[in-house]
C-alpha atoms as a PDB file:
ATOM      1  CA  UNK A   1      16.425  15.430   4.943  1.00  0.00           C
ATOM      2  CA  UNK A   2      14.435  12.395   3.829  1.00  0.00           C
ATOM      3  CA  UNK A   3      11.113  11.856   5.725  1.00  0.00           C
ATOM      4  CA  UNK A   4       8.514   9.197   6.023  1.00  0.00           C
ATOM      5  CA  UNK A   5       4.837   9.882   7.098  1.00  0.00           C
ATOM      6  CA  UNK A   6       3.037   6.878   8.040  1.00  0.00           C
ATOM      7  CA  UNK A   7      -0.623   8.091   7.018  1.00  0.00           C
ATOM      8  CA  UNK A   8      -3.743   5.485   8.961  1.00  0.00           C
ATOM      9  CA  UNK A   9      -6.248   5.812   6.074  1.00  0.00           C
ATOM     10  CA  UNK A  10      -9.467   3.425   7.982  1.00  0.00           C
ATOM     11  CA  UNK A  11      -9.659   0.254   8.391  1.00  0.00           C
ATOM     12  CA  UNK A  12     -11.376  -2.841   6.452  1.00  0.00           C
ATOM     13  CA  UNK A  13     -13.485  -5.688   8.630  1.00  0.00           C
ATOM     14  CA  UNK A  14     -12.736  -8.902   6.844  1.00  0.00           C
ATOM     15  CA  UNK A  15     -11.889 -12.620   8.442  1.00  0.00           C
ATOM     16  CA  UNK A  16      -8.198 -13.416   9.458  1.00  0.00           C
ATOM     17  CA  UNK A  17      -7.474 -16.271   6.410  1.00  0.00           C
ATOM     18  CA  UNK A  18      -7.775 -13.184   3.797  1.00  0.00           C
ATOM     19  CA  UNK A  19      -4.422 -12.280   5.586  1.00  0.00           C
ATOM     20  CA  UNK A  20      -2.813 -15.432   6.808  1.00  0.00           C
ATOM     21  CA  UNK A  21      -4.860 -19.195   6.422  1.00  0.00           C
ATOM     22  CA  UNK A  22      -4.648 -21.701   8.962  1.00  0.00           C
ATOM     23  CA  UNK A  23      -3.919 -18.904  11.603  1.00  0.00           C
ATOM     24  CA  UNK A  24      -7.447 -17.733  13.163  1.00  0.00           C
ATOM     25  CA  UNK A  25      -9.284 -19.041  10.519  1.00  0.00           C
ATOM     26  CA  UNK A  26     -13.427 -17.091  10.899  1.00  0.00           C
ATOM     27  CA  UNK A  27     -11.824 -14.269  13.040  1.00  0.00           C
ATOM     28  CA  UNK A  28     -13.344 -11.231  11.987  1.00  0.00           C
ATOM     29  CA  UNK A  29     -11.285  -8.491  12.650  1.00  0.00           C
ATOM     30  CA  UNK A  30     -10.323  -4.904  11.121  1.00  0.00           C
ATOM     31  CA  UNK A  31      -6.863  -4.171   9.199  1.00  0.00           C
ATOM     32  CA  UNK A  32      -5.154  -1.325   8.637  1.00  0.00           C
ATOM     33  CA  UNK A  33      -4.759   0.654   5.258  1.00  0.00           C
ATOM     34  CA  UNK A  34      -1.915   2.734   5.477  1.00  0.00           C
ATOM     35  CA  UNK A  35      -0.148   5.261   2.828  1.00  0.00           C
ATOM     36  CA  UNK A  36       3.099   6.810   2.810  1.00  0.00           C
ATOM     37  CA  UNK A  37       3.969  10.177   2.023  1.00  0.00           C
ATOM     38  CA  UNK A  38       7.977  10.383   1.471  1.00  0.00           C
ATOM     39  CA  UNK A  39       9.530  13.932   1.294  1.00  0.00           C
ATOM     40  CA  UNK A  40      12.638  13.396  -0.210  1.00  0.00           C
ATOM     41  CA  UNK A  41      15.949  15.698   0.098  1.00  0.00           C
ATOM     42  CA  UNK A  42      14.857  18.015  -2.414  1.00  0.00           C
ATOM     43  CA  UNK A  43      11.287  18.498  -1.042  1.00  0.00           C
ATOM     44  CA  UNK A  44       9.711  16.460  -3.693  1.00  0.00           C
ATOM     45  CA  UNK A  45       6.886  14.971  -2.120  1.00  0.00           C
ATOM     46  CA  UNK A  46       6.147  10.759  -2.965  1.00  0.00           C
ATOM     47  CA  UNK A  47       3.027   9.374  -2.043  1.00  0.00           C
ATOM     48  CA  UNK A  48       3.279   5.442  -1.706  1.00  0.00           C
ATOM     49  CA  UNK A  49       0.128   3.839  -2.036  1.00  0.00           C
ATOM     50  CA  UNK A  50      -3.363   6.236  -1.560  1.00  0.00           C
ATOM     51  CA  UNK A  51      -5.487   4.027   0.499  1.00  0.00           C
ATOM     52  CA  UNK A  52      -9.618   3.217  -0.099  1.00  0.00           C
ATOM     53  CA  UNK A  53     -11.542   6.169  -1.549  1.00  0.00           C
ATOM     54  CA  UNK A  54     -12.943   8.544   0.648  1.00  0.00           C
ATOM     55  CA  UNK A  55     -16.736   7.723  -0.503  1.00  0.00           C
ATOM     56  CA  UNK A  56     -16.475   4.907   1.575  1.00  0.00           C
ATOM     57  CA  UNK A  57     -16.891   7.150   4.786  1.00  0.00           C
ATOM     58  CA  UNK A  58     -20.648   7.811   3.701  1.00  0.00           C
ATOM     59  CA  UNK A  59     -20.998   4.320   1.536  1.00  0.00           C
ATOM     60  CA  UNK A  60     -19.022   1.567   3.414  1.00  0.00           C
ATOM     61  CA  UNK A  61     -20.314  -0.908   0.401  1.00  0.00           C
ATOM     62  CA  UNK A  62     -19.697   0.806  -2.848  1.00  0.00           C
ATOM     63  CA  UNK A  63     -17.356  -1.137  -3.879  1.00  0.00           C
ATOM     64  CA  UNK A  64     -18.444  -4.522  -3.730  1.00  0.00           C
ATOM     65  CA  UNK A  65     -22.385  -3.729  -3.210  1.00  0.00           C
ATOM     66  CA  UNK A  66     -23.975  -6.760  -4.804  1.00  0.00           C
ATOM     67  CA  UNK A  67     -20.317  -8.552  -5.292  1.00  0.00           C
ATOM     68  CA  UNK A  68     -19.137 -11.506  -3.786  1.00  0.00           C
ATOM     69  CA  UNK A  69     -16.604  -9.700  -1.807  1.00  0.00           C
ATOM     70  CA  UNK A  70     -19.541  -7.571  -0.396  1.00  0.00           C
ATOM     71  CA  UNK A  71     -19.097  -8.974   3.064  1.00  0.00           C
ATOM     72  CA  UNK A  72     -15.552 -10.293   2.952  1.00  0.00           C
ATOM     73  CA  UNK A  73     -13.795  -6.882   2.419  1.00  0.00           C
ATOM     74  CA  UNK A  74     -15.995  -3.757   3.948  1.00  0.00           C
ATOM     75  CA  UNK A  75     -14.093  -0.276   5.067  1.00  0.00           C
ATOM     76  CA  UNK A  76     -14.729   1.377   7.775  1.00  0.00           C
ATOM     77  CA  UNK A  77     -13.603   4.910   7.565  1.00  0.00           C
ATOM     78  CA  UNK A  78     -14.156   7.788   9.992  1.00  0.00           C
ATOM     79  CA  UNK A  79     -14.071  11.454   7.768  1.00  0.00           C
ATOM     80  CA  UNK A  80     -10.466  11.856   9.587  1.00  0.00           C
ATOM     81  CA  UNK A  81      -9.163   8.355   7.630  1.00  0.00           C
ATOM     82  CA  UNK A  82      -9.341  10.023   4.260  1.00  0.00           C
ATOM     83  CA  UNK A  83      -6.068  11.395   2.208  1.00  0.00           C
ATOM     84  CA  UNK A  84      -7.050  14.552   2.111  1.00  0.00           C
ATOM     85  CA  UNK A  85      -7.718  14.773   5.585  1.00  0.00           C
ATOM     86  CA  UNK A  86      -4.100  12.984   6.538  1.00  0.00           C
ATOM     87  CA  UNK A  87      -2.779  15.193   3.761  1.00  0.00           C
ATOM     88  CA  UNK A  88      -4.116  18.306   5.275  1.00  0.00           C
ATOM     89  CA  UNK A  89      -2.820  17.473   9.004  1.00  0.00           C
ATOM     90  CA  UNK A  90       0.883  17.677   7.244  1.00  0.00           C
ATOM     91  CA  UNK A  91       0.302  20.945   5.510  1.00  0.00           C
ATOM     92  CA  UNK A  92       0.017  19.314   2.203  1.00  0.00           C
ATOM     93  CA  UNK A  93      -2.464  19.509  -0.938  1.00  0.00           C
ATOM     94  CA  UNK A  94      -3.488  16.916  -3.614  1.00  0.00           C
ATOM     95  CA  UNK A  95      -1.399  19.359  -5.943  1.00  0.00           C
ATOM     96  CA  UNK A  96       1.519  19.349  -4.374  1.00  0.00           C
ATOM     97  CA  UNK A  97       2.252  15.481  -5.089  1.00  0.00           C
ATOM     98  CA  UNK A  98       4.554  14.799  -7.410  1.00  0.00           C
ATOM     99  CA  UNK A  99       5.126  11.493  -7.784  1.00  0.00           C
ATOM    100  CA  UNK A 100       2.680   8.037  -6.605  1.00  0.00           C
ATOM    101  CA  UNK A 101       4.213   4.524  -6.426  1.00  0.00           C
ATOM    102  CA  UNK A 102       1.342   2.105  -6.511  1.00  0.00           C
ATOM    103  CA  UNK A 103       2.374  -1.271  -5.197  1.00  0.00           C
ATOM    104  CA  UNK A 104      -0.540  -2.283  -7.503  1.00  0.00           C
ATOM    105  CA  UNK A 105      -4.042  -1.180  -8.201  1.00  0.00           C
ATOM    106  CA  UNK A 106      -6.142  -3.050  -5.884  1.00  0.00           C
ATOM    107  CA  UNK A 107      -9.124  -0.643  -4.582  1.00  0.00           C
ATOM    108  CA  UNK A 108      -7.465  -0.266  -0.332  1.00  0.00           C
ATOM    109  CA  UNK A 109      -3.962   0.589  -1.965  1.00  0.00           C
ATOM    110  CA  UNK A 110      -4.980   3.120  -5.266  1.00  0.00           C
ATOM    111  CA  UNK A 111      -8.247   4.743  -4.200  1.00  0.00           C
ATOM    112  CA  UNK A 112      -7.805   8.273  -4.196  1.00  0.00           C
ATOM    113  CA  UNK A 113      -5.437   8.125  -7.356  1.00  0.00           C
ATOM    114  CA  UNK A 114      -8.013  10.436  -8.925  1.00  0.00           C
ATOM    115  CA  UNK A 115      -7.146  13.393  -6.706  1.00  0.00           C
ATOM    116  CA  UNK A 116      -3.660  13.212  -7.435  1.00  0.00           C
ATOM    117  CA  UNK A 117      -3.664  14.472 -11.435  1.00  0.00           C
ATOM    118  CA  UNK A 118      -0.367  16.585 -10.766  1.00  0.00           C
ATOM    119  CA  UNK A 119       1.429  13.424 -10.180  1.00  0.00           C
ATOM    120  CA  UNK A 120       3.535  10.987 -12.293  1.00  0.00           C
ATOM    121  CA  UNK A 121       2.545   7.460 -11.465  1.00  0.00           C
ATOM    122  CA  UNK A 122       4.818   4.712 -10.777  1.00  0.00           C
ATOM    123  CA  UNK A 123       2.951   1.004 -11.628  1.00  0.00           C
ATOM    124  CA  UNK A 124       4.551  -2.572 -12.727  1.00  0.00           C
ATOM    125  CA  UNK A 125       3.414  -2.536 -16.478  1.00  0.00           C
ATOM    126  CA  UNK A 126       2.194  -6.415 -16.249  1.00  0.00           C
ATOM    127  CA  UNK A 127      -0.272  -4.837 -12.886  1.00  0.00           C
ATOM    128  CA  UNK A 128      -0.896  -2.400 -14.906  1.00  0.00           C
ATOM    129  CA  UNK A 129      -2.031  -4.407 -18.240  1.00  0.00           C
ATOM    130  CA  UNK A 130      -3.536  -6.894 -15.491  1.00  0.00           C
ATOM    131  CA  UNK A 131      -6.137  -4.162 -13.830  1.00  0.00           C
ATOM    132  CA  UNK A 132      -6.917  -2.702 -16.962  1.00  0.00           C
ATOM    133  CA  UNK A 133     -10.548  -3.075 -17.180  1.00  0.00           C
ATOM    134  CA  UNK A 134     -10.505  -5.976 -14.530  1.00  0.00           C
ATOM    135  CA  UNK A 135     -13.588  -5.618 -12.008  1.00  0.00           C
ATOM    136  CA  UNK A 136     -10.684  -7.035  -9.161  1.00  0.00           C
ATOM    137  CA  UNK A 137      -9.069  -3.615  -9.384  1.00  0.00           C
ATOM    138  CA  UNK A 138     -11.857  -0.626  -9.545  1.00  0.00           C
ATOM    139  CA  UNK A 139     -11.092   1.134 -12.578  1.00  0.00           C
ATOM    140  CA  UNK A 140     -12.927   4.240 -11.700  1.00  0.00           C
ATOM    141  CA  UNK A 141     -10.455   5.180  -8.902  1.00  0.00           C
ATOM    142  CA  UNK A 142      -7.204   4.834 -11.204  1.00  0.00           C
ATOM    143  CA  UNK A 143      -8.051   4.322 -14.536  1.00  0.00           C
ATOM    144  CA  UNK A 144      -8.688   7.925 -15.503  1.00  0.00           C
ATOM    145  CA  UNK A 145      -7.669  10.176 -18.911  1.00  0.00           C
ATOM    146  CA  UNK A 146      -6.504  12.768 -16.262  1.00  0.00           C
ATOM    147  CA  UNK A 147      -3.616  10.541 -14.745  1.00  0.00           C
ATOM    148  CA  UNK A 148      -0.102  10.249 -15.975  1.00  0.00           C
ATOM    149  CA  UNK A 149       1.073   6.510 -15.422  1.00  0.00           C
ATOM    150  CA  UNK A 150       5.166   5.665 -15.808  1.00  0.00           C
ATOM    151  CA  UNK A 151       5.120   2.156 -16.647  1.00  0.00           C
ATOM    152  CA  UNK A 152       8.021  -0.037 -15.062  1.00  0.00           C
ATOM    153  CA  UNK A 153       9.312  -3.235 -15.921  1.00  0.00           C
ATOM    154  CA  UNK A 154      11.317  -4.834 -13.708  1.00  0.00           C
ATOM    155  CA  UNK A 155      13.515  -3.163 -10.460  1.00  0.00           C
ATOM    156  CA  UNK A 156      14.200   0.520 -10.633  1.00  0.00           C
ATOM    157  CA  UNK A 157      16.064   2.946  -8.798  1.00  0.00           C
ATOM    158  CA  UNK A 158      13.595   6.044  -8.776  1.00  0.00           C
ATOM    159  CA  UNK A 159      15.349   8.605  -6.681  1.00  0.00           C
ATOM    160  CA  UNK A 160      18.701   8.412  -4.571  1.00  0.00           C
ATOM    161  CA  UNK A 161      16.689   7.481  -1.770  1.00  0.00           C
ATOM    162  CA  UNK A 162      13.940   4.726  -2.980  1.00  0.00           C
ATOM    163  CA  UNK A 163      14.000   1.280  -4.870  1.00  0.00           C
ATOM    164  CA  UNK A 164      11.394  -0.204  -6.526  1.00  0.00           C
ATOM    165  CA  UNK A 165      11.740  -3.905  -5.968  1.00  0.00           C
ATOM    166  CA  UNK A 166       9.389  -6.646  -7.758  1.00  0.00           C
ATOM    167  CA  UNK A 167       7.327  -8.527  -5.797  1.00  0.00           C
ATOM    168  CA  UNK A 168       5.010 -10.528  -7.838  1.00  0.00           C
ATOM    169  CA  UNK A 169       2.800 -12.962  -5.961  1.00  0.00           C
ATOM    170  CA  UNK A 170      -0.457 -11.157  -4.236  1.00  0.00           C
ATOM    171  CA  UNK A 171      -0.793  -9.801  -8.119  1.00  0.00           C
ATOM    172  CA  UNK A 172       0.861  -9.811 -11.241  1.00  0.00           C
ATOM    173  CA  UNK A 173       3.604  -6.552 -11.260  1.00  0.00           C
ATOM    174  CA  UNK A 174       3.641  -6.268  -7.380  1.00  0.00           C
ATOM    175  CA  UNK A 175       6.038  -3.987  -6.520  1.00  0.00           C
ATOM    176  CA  UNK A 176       7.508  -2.906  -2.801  1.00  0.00           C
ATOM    177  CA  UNK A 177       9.682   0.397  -2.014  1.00  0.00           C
ATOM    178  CA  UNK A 178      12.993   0.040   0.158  1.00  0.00           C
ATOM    179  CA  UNK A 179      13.760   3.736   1.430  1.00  0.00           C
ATOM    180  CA  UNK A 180      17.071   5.093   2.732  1.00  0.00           C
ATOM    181  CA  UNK A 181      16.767   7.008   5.443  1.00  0.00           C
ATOM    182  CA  UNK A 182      19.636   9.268   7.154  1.00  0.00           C
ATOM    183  CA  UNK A 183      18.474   8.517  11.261  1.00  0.00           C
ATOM    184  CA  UNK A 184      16.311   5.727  11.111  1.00  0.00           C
ATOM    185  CA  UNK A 185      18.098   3.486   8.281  1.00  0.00           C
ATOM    186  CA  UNK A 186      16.428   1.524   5.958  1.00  0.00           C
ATOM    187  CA  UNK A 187      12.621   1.017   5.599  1.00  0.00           C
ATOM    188  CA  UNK A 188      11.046  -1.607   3.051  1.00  0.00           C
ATOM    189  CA  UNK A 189       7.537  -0.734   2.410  1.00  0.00           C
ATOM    190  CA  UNK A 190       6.105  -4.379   1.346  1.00  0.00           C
ATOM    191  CA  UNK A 191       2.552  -3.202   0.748  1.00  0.00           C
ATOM    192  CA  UNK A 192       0.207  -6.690   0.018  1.00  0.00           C
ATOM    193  CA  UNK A 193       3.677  -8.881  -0.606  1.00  0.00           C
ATOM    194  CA  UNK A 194       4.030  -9.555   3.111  1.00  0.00           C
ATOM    195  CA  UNK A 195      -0.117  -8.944   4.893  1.00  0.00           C
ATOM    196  CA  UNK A 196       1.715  -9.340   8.507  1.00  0.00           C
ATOM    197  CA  UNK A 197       3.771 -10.970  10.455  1.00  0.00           C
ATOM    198  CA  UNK A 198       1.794 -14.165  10.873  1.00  0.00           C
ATOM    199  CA  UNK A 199       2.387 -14.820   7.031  1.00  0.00           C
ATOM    200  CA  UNK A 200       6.675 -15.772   8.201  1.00  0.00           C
ATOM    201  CA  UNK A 201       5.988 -17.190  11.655  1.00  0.00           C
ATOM    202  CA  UNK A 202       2.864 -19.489   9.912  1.00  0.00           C
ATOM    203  CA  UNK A 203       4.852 -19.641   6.547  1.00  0.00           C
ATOM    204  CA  UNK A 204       1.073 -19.179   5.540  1.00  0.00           C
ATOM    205  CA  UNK A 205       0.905 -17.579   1.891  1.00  0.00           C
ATOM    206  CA  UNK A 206      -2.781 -19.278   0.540  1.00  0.00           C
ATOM    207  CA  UNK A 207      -4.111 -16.372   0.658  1.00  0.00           C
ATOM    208  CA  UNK A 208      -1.950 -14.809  -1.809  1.00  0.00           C
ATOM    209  CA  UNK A 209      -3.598 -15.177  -5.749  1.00  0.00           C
ATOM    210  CA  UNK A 210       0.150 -17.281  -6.474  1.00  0.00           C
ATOM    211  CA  UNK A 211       0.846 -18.467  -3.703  1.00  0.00           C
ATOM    212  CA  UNK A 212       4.680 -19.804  -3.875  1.00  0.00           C
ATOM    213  CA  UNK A 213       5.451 -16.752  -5.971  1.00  0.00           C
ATOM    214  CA  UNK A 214       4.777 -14.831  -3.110  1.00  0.00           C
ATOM    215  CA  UNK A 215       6.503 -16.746  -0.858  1.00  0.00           C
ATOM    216  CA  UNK A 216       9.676 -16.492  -2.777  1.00  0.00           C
ATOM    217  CA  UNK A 217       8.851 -12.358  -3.048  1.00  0.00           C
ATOM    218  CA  UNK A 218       8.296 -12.224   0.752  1.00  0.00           C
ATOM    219  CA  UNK A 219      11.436 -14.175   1.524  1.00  0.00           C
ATOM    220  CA  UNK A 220      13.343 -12.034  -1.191  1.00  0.00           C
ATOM    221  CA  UNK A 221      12.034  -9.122   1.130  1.00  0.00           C
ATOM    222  CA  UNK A 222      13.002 -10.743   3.975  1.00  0.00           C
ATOM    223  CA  UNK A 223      16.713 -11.214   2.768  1.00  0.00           C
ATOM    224  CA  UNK A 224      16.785  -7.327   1.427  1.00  0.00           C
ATOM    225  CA  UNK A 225      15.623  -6.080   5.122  1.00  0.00           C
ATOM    226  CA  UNK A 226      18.363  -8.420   6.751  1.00  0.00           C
ATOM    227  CA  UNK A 227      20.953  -6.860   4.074  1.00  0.00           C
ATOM    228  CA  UNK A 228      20.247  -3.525   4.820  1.00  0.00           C
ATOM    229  CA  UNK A 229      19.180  -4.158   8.459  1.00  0.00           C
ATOM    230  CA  UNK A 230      16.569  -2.642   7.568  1.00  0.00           C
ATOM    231  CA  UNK A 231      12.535  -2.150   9.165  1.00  0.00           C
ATOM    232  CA  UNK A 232       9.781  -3.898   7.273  1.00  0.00           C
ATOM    233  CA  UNK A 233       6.613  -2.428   7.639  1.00  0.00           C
ATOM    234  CA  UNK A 234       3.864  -4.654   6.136  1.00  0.00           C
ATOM    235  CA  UNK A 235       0.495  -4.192   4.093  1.00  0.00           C
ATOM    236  CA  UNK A 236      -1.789  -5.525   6.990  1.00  0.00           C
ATOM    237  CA  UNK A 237      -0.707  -6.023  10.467  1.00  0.00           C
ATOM    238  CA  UNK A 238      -3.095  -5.318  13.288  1.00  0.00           C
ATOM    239  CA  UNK A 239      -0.131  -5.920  15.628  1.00  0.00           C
ATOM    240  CA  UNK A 240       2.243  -3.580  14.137  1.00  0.00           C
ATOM    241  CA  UNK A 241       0.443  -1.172  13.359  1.00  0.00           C
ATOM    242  CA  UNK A 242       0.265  -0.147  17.835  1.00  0.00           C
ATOM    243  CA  UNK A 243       4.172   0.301  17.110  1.00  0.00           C
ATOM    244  CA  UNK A 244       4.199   2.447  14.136  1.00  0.00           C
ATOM    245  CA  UNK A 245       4.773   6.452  14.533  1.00  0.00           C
ATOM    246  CA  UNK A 246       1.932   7.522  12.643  1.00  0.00           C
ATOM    247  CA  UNK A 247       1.232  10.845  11.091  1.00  0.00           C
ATOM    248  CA  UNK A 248       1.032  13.773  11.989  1.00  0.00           C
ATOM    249  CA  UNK A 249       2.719  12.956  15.133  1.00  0.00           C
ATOM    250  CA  UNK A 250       5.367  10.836  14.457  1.00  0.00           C
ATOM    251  CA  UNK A 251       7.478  10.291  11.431  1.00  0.00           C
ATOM    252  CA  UNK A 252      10.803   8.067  10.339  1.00  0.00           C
ATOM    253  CA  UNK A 253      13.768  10.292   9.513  1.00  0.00           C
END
């Protein structure tokens, strides 16, 4: 039976317009970084997105030290928030990945790629050829010699279960996951196409690099989920993230 594992990787302290302008403009708060660990039918084990790297438990600023971003985006992480800890809590080792969809390559959403070498990689070629050697997408968690990376162009069915949909906007070669699932329905994984809630009932996109691109991604997203009746769970949202079964206690079958 297909499962989903909702995995709460930390946290990142940043003001409310870098998720949805014009809303609570100067409210500092802390969003959640998620990952999603899908075992499919044939206990194949898919790992959607892998979260910020667990260094930042000891060193909240390596990332952006001495960046501009250095106070806009800074993790928090407790040693529980890593992947290997989440990992470990559902019986599971880096090894025993086999495949990673990164919606794209930003560093809250791809890194711990570099514990995952048994994987294949899923990426949008144009993200792919856009992070490459791009200081806005840390090479040094993805952009390794030991990783396999399966270039996609466009929409792709990967396994019976999960669609890759484009959904350019927050970056070039976005991508999102839609995932059949046999009790709970349909799920569409939107990673940074749709931050939250507040970015439909505010219509509030400026905080996306392309801004109308992303609206027309979000609202393509919107129209899939209403298809498919389907639950959207969405790259950033305080709010939703209280109604989420998370791992290892809960999970979507």
């Amino acid at each position: 039976m297909t499962e989903l594992f909702v995995l709460p990787l930390g946290d990142c302290c940043c003001n409310y317009e870098v998720v949805a302008p014009g809303v609570r403009d100067g409210h500092r708060i802390h969003i959640p970084v998620s990952g999603y660990l899908i075992k499919l039918d044939d206990d194949s084990l898919v790992l959607v997105d892998t979260g910020m790297s667990r260094l930042h438990i000891s060193d909240p600023e390596l990332t952006w030290r001495g960046t501009p971003a250095e106070n806009a985006l800074i993790p928090t992480m407790r040693p529980e928030d890593s992947l290997l800890f989440r990992l470990a809590q559902l019986e599971v080792a880096p090894q025993d990945i086999d495949y990673v969809v990164n919606t794209h390559l930003h560093f809250d959403h791809a890194g711990n790629n570099d514990l995952l070498g048994a994987a294949t990689f899923f990426v949008q070629r144009e993200q792919y050829e856009q992070a490459k050697d791009n200081p806005s997408f840390p090479n040094q968690y993805w952009n390794l010699p030991v990783l396999s990376y399966e270039l996609l162009d466009g929409r792709a069915r990967l396994f019976d279960a999960l669609d890759i949909l484009p959904t350019p906007g927050h970056c070039e070669g976005h991508q999102s996951v839609a995932l059949d699932l046999p009790e709970t329905g349909s799920v569409v994984i939107c990673g940074d196409a749709v931050y939250c809630q507040d970015n439909y009932e505010h219509d509030a996109w400026d905080g996306q690099a392309d801004p109308e691109r992303a609206r027309e991604s979000a609202l393509m997203l919107q129209s899939v989920a209403d298809e498919r009746e389907a639950m959207m769970i969405y790259g950033h949202d305080v709010e939703q993230r209280r109604t989420l079964r998370l791992a290892p206690s809960g999970s979507y079958r």
